[in-house]
N, C-alpha and C. Protein backbone atom coordinates (compact mmCIF):
# COMPACT_ATOMS: atom_id res chain seq x y z
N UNK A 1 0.86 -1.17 0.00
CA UNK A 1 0.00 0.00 0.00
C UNK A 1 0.90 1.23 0.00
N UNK A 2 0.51 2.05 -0.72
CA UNK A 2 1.38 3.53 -0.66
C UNK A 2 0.88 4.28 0.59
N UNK A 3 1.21 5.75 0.60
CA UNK A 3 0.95 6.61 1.98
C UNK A 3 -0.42 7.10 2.14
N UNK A 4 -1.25 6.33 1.65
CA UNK A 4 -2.57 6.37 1.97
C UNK A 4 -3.29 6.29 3.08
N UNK A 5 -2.19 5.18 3.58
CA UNK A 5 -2.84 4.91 5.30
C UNK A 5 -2.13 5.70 5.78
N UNK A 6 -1.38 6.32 5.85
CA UNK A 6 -0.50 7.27 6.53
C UNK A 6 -1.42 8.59 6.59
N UNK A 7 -1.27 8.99 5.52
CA UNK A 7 -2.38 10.04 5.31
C UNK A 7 -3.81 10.07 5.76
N UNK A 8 -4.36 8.80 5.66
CA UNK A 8 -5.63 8.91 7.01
C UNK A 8 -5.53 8.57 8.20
N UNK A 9 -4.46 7.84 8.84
CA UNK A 9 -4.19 8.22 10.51
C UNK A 9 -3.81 9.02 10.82
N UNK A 10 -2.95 10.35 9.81
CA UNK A 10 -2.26 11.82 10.30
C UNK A 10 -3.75 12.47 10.32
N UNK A 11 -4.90 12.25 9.50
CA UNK A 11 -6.08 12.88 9.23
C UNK A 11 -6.80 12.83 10.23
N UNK A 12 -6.68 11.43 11.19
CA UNK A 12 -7.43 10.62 12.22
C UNK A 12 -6.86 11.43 13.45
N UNK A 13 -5.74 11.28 13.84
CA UNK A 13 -5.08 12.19 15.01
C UNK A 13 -5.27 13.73 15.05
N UNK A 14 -5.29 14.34 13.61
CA UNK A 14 -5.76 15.88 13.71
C UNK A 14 -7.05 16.31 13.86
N UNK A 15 -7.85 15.54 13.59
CA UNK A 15 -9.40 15.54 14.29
C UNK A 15 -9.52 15.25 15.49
N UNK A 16 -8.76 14.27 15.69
CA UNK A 16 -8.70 13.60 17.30
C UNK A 16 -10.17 12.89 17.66
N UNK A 17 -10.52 11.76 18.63
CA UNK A 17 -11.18 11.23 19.55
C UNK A 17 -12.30 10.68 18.05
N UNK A 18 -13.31 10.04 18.72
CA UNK A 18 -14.36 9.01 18.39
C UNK A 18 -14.69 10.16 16.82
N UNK A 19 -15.26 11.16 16.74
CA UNK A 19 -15.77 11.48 15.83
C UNK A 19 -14.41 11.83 14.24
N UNK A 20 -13.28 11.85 15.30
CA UNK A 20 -11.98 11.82 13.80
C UNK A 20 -12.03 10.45 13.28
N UNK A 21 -12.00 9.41 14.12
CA UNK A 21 -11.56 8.33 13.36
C UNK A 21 -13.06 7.42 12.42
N UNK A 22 -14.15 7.90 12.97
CA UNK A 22 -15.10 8.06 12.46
C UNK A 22 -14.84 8.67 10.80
N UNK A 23 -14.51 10.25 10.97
CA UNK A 23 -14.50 10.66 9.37
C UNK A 23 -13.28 9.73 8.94
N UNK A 24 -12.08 9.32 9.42
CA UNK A 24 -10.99 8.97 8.68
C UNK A 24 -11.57 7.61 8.59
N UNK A 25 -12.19 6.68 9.26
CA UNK A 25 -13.07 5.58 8.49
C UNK A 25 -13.80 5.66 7.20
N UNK A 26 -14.60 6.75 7.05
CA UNK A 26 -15.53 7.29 6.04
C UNK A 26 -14.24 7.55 4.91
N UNK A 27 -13.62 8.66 4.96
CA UNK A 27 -12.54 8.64 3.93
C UNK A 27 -11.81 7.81 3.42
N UNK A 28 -11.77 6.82 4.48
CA UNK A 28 -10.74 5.37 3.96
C UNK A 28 -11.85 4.69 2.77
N UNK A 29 -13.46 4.60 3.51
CA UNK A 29 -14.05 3.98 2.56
C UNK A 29 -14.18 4.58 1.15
N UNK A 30 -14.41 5.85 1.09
CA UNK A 30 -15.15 6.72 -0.25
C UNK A 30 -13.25 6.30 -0.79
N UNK A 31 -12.16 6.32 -0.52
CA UNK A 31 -10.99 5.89 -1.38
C UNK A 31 -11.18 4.32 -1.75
N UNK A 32 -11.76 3.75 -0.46
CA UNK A 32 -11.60 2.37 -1.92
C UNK A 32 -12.59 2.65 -2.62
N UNK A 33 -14.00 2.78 -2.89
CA UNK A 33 -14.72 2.46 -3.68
C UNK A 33 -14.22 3.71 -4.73
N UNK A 34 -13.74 4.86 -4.86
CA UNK A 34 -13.29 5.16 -5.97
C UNK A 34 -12.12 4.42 -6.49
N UNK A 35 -11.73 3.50 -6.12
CA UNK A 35 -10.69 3.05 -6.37
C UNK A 35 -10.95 1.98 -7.33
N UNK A 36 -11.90 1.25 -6.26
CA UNK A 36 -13.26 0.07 -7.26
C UNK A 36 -13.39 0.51 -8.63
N UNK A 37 -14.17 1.62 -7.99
CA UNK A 37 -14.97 2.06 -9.28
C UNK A 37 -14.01 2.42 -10.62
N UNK A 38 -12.68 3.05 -10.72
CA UNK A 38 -11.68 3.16 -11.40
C UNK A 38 -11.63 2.06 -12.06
N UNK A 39 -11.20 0.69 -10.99
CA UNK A 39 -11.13 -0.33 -11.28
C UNK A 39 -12.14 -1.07 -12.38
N UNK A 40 -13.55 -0.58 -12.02
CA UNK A 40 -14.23 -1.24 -13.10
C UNK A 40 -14.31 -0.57 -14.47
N UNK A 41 -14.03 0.54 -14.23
CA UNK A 41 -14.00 1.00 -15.78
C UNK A 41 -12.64 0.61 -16.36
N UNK A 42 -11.51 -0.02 -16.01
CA UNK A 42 -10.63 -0.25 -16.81
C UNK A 42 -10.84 -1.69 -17.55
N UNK A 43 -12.01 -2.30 -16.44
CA UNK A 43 -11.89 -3.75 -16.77
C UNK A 43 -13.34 -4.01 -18.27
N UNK A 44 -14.20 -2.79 -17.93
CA UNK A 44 -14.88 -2.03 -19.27
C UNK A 44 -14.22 -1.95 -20.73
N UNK A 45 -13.14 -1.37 -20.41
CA UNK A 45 -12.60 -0.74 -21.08
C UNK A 45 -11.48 -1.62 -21.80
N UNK A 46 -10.71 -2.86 -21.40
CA UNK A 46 -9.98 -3.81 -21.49
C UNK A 46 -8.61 -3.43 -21.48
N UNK A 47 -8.33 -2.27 -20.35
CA UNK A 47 -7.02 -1.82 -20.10
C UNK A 47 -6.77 -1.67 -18.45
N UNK A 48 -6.78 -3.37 -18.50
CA UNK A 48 -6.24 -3.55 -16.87
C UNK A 48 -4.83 -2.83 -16.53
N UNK A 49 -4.24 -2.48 -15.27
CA UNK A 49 -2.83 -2.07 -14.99
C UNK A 49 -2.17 -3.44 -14.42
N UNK A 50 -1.22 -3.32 -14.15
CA UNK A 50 -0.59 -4.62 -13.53
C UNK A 50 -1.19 -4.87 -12.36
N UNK A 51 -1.32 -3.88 -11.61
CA UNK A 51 -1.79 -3.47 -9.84
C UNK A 51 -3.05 -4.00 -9.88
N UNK A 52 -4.04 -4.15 -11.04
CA UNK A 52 -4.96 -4.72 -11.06
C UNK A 52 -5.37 -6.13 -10.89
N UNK A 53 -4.17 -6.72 -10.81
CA UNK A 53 -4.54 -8.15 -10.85
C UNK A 53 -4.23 -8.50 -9.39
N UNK A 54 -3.56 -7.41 -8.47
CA UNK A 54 -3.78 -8.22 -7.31
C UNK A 54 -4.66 -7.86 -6.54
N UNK A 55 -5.99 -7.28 -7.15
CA UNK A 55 -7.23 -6.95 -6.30
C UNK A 55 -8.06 -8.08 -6.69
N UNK A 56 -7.29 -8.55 -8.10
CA UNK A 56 -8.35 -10.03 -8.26
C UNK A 56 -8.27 -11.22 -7.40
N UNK A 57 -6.42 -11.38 -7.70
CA UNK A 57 -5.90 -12.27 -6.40
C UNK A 57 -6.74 -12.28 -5.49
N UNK A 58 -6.75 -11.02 -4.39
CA UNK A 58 -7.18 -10.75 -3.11
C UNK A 58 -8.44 -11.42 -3.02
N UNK A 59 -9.55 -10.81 -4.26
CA UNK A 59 -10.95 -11.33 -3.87
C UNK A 59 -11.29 -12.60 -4.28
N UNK A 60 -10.01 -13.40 -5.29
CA UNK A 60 -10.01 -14.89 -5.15
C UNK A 60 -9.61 -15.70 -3.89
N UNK A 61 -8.70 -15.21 -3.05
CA UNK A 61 -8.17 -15.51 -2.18
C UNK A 61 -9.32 -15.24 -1.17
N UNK A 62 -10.15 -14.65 -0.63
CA UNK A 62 -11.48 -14.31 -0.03
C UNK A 62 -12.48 -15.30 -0.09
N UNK A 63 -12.63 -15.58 -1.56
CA UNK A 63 -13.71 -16.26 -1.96
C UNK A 63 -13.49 -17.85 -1.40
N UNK A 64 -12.09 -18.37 -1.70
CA UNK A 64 -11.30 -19.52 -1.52
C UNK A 64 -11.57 -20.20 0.40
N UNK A 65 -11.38 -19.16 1.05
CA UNK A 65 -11.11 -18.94 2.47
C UNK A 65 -12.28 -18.98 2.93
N UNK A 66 -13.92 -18.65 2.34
CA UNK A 66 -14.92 -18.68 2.84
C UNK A 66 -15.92 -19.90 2.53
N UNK A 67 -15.29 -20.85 1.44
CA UNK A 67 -15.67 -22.09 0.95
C UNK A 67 -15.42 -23.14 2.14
């Protein structure tokens, strides 16, 4: 992972207490699903990145683990 998580626990501590880590939860989420969503338009589009294949991994590896 790049400084993403970095950047929402520095976000989480400058808000401080129950209602920061609250928004830095919320922000963590609205980044993956734009991230998703990126994701599905490339796979639309038939111009996966390399980085893309290990979100497939991941949710094969998920799927595998809950069988």
């Amino acid at each position: 992972m790049d400084g993403r998580d970095e950047r929402i626990g520095e976000a989480e501590q400058e808000l401080g207490g129950e209602r920061g880590r609250d928004e830095a939860e919320l922000a963590q989420l609205q980044a993956t699903l734009t991230r998703l969503r990126e994701l599905r338009r490339r796979i639309a589009s038939g111009e996966l990145e390399p980085g893309d294949l290990a979100v497939f991994d991941a949710l094969i590896e998920e799927a595998m683990e809950t069988m």
